[in-house]
N, C-alpha and C. Protein backbone atom coordinates (compact mmCIF):
# COMPACT_ATOMS: atom_id res chain seq x y z
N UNK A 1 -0.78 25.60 12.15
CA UNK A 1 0.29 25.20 11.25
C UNK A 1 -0.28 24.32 10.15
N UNK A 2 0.10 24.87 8.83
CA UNK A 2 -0.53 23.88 7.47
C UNK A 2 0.58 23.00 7.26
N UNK A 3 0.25 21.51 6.87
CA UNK A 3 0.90 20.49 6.51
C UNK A 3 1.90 21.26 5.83
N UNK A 4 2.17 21.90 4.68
CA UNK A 4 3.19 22.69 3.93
C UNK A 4 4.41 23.29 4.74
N UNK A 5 3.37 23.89 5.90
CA UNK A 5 4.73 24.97 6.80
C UNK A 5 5.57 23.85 7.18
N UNK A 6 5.12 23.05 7.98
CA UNK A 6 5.53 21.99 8.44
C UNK A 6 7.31 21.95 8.55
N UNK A 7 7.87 21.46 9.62
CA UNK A 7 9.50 20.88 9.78
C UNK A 7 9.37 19.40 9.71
N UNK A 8 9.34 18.74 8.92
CA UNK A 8 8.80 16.98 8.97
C UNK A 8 9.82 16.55 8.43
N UNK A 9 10.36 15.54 9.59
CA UNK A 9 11.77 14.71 9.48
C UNK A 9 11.15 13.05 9.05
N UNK A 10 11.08 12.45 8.09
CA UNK A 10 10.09 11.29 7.47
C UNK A 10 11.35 9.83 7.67
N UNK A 11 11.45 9.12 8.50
CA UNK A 11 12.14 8.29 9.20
C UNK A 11 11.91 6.98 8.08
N UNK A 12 12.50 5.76 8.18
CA UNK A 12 12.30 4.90 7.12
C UNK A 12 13.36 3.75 7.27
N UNK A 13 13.02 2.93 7.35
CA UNK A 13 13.89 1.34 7.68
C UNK A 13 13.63 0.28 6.60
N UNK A 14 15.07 -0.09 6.19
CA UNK A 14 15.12 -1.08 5.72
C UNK A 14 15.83 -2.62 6.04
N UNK A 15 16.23 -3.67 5.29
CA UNK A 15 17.20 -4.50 5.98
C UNK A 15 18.43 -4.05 5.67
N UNK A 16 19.36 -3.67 6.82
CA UNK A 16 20.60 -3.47 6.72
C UNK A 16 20.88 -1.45 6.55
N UNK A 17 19.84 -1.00 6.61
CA UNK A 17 19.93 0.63 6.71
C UNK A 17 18.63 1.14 7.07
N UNK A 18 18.84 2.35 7.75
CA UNK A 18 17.71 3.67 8.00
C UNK A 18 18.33 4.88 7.53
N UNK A 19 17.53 6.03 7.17
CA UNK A 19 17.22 6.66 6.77
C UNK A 19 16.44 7.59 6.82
N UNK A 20 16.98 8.85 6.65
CA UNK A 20 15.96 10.24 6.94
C UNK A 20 15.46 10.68 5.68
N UNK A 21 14.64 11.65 5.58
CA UNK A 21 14.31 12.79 4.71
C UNK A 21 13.85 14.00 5.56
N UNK A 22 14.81 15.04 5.59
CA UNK A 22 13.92 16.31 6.04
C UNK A 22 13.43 17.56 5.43
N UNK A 23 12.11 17.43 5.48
CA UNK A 23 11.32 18.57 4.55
C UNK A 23 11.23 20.09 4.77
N UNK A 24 11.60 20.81 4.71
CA UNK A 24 10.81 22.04 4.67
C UNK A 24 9.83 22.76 4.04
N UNK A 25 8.78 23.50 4.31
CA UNK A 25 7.94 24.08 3.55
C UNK A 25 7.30 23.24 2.49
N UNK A 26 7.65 21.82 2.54
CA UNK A 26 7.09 20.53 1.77
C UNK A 26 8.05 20.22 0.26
N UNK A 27 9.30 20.37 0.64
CA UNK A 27 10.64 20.25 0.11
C UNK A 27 11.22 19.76 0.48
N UNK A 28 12.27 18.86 0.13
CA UNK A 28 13.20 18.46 0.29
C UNK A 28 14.28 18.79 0.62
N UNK A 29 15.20 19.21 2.28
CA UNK A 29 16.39 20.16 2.29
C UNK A 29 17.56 19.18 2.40
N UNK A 30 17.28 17.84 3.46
CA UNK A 30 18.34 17.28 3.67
C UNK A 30 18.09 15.39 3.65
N UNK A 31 19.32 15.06 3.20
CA UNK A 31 18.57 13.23 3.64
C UNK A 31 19.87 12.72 3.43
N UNK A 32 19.80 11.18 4.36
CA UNK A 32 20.72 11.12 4.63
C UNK A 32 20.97 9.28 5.51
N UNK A 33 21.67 8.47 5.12
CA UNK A 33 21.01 7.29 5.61
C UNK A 33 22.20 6.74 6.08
N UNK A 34 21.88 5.57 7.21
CA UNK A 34 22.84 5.01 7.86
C UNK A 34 22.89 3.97 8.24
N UNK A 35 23.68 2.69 7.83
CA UNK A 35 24.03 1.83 7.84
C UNK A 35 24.23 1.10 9.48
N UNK A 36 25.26 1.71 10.02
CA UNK A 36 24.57 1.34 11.20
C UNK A 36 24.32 1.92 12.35
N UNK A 37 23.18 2.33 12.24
CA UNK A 37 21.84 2.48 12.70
C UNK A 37 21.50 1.62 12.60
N UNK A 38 21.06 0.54 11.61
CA UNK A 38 20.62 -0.57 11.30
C UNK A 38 21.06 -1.78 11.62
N UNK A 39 22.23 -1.94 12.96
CA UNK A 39 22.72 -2.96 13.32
C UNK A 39 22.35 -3.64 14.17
N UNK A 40 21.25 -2.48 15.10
CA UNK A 40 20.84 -3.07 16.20
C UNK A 40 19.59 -1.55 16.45
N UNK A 41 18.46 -2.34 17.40
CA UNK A 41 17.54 -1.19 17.86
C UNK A 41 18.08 -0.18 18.79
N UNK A 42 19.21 -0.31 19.46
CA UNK A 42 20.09 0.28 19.97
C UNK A 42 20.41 1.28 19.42
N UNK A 43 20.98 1.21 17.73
CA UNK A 43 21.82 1.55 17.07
C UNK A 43 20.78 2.66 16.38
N UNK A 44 19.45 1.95 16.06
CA UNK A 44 18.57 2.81 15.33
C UNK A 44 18.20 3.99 16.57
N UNK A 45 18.06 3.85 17.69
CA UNK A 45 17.38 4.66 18.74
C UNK A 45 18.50 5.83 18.43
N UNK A 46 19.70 5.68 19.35
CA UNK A 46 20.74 6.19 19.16
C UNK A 46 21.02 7.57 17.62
N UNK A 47 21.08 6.74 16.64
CA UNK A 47 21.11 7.66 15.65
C UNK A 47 20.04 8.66 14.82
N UNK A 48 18.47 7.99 15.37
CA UNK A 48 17.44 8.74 15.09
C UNK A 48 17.41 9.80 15.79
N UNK A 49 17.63 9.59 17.44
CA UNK A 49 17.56 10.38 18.24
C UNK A 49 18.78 11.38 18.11
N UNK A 50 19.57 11.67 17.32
CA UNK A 50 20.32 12.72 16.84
C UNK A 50 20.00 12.89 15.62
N UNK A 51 19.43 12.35 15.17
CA UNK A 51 18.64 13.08 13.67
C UNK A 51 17.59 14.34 14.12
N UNK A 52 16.94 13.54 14.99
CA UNK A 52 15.51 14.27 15.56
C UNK A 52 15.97 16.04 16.42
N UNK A 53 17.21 15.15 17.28
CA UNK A 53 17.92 16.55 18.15
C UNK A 53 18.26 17.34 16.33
N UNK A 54 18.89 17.39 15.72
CA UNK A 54 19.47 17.56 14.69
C UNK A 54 18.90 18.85 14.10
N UNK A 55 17.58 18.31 13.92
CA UNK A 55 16.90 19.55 12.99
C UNK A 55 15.68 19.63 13.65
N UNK A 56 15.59 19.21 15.44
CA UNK A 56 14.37 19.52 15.97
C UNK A 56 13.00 20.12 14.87
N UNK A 57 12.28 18.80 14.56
CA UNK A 57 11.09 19.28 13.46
C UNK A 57 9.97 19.30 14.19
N UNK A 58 9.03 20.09 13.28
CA UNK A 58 7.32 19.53 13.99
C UNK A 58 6.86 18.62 14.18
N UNK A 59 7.26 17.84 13.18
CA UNK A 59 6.57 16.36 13.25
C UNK A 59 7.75 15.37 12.37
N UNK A 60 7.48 13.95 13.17
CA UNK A 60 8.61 12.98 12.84
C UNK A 60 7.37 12.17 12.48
N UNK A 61 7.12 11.43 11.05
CA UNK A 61 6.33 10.18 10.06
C UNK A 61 7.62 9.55 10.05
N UNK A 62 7.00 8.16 10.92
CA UNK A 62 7.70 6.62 10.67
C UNK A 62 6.64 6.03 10.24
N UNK A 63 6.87 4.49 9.49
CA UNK A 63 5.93 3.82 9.17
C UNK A 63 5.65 2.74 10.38
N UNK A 64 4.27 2.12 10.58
CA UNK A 64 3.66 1.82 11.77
C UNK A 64 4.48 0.25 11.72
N UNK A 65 4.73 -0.09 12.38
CA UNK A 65 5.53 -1.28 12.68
C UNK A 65 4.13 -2.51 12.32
N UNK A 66 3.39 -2.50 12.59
CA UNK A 66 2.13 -3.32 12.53
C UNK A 66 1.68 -3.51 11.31
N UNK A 67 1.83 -2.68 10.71
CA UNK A 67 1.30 -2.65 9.40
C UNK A 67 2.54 -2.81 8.21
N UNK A 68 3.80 -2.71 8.07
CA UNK A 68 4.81 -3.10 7.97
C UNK A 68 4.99 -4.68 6.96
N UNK A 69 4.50 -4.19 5.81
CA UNK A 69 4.37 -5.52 4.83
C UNK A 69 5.84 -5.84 4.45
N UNK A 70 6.19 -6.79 4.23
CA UNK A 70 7.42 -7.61 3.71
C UNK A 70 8.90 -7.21 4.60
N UNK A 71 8.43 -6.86 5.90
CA UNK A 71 9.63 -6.01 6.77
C UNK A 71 9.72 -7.36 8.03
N UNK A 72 11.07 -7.74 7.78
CA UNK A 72 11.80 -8.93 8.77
C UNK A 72 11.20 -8.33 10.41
N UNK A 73 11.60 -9.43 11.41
CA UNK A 73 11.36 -8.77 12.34
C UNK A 73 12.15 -7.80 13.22
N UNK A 74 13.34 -7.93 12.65
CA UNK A 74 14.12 -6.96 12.65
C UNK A 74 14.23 -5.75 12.39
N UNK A 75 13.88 -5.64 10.98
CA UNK A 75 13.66 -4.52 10.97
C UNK A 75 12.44 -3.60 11.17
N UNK A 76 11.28 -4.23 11.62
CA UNK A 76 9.76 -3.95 13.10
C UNK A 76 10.58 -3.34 14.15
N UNK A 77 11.64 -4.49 14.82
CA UNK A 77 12.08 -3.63 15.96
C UNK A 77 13.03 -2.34 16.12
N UNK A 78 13.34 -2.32 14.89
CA UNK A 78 14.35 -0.81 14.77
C UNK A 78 13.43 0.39 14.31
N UNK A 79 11.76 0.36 13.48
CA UNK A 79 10.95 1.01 13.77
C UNK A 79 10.49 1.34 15.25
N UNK A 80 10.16 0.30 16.00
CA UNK A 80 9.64 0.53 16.99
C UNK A 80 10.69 1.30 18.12
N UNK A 81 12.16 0.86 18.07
CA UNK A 81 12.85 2.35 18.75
C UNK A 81 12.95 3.61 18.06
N UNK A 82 12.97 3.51 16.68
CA UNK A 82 12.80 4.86 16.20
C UNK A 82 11.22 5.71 16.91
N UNK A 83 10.30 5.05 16.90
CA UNK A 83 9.14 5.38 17.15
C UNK A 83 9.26 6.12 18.97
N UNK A 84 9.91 4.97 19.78
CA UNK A 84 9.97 5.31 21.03
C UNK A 84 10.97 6.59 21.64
N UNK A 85 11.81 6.66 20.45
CA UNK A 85 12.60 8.10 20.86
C UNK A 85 11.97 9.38 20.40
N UNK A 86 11.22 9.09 18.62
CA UNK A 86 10.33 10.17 18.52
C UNK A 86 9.54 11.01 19.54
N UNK A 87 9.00 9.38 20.68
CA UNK A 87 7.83 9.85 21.39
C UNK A 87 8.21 10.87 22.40
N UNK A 88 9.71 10.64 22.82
CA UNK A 88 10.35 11.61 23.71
C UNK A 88 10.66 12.66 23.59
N UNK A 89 10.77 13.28 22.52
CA UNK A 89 10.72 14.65 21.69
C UNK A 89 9.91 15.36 21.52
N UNK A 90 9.77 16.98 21.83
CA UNK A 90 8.50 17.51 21.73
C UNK A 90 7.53 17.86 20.30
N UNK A 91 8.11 16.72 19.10
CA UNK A 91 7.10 16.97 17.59
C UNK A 91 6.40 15.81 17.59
N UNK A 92 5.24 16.30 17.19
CA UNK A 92 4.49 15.20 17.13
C UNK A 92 4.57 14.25 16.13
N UNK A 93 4.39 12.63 16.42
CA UNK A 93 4.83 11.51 15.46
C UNK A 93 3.37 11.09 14.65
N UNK A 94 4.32 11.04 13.64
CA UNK A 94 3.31 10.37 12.85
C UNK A 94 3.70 9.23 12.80
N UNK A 95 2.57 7.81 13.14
CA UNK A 95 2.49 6.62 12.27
C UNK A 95 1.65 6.50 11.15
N UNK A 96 2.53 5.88 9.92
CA UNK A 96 1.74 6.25 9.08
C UNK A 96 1.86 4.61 8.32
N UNK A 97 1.36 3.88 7.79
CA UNK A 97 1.40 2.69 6.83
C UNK A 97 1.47 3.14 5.58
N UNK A 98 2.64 2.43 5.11
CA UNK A 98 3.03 2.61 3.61
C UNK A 98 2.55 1.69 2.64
N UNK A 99 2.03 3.00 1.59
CA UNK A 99 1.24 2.78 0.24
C UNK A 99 1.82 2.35 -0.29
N UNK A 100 2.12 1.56 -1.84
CA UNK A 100 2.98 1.84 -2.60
C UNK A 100 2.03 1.98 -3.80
N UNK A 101 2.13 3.15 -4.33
CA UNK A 101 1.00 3.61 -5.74
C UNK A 101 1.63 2.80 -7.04
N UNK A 102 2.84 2.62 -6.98
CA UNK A 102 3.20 2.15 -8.34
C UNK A 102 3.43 0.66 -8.09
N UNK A 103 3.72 0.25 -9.96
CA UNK A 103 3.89 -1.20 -9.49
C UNK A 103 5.08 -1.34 -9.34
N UNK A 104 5.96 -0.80 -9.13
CA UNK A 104 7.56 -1.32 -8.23
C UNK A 104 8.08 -0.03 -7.94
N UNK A 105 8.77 -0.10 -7.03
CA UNK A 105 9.57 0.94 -6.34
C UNK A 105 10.73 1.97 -7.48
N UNK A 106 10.62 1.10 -8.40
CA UNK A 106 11.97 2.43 -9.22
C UNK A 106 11.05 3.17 -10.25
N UNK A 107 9.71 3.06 -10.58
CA UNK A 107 8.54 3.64 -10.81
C UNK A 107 8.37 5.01 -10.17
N UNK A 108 8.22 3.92 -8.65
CA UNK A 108 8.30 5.70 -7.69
C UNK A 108 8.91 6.47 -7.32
N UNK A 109 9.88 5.70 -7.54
CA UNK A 109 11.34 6.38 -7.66
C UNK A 109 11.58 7.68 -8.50
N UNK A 110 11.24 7.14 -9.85
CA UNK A 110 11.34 7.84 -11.08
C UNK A 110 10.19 8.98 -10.73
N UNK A 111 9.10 8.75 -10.61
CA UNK A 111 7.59 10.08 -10.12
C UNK A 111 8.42 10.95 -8.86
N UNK A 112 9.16 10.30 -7.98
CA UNK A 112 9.64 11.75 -7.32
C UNK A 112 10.28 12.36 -7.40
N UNK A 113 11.73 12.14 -8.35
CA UNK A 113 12.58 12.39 -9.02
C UNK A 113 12.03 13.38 -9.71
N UNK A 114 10.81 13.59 -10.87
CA UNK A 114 10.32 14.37 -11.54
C UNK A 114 9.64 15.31 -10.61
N UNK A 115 9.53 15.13 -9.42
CA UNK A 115 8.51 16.35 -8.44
C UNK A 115 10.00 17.16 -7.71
N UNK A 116 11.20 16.05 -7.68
CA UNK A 116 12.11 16.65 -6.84
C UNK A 116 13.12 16.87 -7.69
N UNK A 117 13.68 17.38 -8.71
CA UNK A 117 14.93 17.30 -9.37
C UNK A 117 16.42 16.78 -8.40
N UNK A 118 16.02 17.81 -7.36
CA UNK A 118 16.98 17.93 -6.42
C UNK A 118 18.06 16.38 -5.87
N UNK A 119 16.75 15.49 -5.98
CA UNK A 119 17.13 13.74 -5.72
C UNK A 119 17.45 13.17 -6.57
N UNK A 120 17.63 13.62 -7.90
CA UNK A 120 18.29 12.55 -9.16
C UNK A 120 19.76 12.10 -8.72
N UNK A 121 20.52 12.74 -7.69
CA UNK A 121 22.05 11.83 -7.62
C UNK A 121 21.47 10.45 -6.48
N UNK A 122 19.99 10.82 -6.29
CA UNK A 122 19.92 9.26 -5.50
C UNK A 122 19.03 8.23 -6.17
N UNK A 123 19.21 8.63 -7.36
CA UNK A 123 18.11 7.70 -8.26
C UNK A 123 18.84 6.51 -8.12
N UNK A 124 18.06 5.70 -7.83
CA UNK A 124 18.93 4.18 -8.30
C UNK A 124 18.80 3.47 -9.26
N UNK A 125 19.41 2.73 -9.65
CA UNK A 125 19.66 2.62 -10.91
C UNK A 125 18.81 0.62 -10.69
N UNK A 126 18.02 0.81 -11.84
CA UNK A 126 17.46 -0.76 -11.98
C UNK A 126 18.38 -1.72 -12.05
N UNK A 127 17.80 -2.84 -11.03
CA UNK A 127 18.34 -4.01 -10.73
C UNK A 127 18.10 -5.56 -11.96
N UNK A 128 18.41 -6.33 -11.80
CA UNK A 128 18.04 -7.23 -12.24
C UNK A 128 16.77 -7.96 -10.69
N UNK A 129 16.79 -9.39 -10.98
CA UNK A 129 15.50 -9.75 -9.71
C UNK A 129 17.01 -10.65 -9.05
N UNK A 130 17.97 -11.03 -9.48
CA UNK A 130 19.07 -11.71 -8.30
C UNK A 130 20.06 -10.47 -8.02
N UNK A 131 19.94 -9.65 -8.63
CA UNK A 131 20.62 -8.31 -7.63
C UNK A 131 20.46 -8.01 -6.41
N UNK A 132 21.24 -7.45 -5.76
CA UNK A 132 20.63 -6.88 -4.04
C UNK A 132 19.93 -5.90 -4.16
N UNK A 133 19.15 -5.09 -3.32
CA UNK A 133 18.38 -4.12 -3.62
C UNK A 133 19.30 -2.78 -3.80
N UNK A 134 19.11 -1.57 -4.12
CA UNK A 134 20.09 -0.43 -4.08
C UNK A 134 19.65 0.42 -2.90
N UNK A 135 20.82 0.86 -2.59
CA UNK A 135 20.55 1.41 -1.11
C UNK A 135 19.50 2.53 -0.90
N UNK A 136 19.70 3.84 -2.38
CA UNK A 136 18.97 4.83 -2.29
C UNK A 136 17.26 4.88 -2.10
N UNK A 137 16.96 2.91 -2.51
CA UNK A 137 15.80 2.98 -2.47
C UNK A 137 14.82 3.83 -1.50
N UNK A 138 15.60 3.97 -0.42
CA UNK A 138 14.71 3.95 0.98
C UNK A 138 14.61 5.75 0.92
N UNK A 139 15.63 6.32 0.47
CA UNK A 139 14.91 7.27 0.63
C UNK A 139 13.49 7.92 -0.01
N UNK A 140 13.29 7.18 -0.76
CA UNK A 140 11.60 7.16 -1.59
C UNK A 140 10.68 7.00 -0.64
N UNK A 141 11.32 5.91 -0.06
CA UNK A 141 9.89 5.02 0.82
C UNK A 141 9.66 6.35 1.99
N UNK A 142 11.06 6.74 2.51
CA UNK A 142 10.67 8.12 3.43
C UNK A 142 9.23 8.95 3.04
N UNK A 143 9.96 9.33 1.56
CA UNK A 143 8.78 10.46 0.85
C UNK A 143 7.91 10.33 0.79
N UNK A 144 7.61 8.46 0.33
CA UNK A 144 5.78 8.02 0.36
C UNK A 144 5.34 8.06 1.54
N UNK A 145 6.32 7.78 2.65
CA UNK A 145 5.29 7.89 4.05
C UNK A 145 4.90 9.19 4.60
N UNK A 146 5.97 10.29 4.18
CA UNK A 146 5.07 11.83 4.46
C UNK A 146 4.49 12.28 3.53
N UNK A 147 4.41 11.93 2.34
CA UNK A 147 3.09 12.11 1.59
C UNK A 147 1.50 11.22 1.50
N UNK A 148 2.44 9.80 1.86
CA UNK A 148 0.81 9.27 2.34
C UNK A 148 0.03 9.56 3.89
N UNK A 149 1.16 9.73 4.94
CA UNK A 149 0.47 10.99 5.80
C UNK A 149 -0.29 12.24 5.76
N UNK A 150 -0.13 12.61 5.02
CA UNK A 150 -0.09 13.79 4.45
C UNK A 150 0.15 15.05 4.75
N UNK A 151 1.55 15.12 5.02
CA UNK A 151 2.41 15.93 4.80
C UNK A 151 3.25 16.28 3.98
N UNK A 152 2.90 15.91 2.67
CA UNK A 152 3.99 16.22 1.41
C UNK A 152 2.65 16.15 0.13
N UNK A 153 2.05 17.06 0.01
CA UNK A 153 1.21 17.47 -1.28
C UNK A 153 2.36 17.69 -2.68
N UNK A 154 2.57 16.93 -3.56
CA UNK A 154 3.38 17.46 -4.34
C UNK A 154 2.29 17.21 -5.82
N UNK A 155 2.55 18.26 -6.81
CA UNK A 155 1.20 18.31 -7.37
C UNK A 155 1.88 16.99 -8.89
N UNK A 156 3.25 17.54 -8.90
CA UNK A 156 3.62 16.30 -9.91
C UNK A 156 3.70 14.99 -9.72
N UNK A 157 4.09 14.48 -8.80
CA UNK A 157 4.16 13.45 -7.85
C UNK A 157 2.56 12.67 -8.07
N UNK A 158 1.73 13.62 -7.57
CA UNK A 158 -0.04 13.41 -7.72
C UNK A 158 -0.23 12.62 -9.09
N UNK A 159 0.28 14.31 -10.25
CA UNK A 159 -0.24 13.64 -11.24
C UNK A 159 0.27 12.51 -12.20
N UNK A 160 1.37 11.72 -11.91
CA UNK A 160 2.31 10.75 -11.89
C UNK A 160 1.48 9.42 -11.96
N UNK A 161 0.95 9.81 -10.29
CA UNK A 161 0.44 8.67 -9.51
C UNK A 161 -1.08 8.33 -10.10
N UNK A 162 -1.43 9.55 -10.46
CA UNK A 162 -2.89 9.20 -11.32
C UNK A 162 -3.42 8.75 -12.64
N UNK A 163 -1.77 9.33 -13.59
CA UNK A 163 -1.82 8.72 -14.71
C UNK A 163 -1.86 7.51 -15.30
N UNK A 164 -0.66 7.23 -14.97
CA UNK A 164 -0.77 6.04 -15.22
C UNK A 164 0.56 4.96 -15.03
N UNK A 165 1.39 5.11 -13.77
CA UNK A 165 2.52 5.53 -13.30
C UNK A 165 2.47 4.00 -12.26
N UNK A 166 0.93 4.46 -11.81
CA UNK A 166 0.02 3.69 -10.73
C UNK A 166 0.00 2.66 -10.83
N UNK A 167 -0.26 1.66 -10.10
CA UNK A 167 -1.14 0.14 -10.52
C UNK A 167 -2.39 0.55 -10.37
């Protein structure tokens, strides 16, 4: 099986929500995020583990709880049940630690947007710095973690990230 064929369901936590992306053929078919899920590791186990039943994929990429920069400890432990229900499922998990190529998130936002048309109704829209964050963010962060796995080759996305898009 090539990374491309791939069924990769790309898991993703933030404070106060989680979040799917599921790929096909290294596309984007479905995504979809939930609030609470995010109330408790309970809550995250629970609703991953019907994401996962959901669209039974090849492989489930969460980001590694350990490596997990600027993430409360809270939201570590709602990775780490997402991680532990993955493990019970017969696709194999990816842990993967998240990159971030650009210098802020609505950067990368904007580079996958141009690889995905399909995601412009989840573009979010720039904040000020005392704004709250916007919710759609997270589904990005999904995408960077199955592409910095590498399971999501996207060639615009690439050349985005190389231009000058990057830090």
């Amino acid at each position: 099986m090539q990374a491309a064929d791939a069924r990769v369901l790309a898991l993703a936590a933030r404070y106060g929500r989680i979040a799917y992306i599921y790929l096909k053929n290294g596309v984007p078919v479905d995504w979809a995020l939930s609030c609470k899920g995010a109330k408790s590791w309970r809550n995250a186990a629970i609703i991953s583990g019907q994401w996962i039943a959901r669209f039974d994929p090849d492989v489930v990429i969460i980001e590694k709880p350990e490596t997990a920069k600027r993430k409360k400890a809270r939201t570590k432990s709602l990775l780490r049940a997402m991680i532990r229900v993955a493990e019970r499922s017969p696709a194999m998990v990816a842990q993967t630690k998240r990159v971030q190529h650009f210098k802020n998130k609505f950067d990368e936002a904007d580079a996958w947007i141009a690889a995905f048309p399909d995601l412009a109704t989840k573009q979010p829209k720039r904040r000020r710095p005392w704004e709250p964050e916007p919710r759609n963010l997270i589904f990005f962060e999904a995408l960077a973690l199955a592409e910095g796995s590498g399971f999501l080759a996207n060639k615009s996305y690439r050349l985005a990230k190389e231009a000058g898009g990057a830090k």
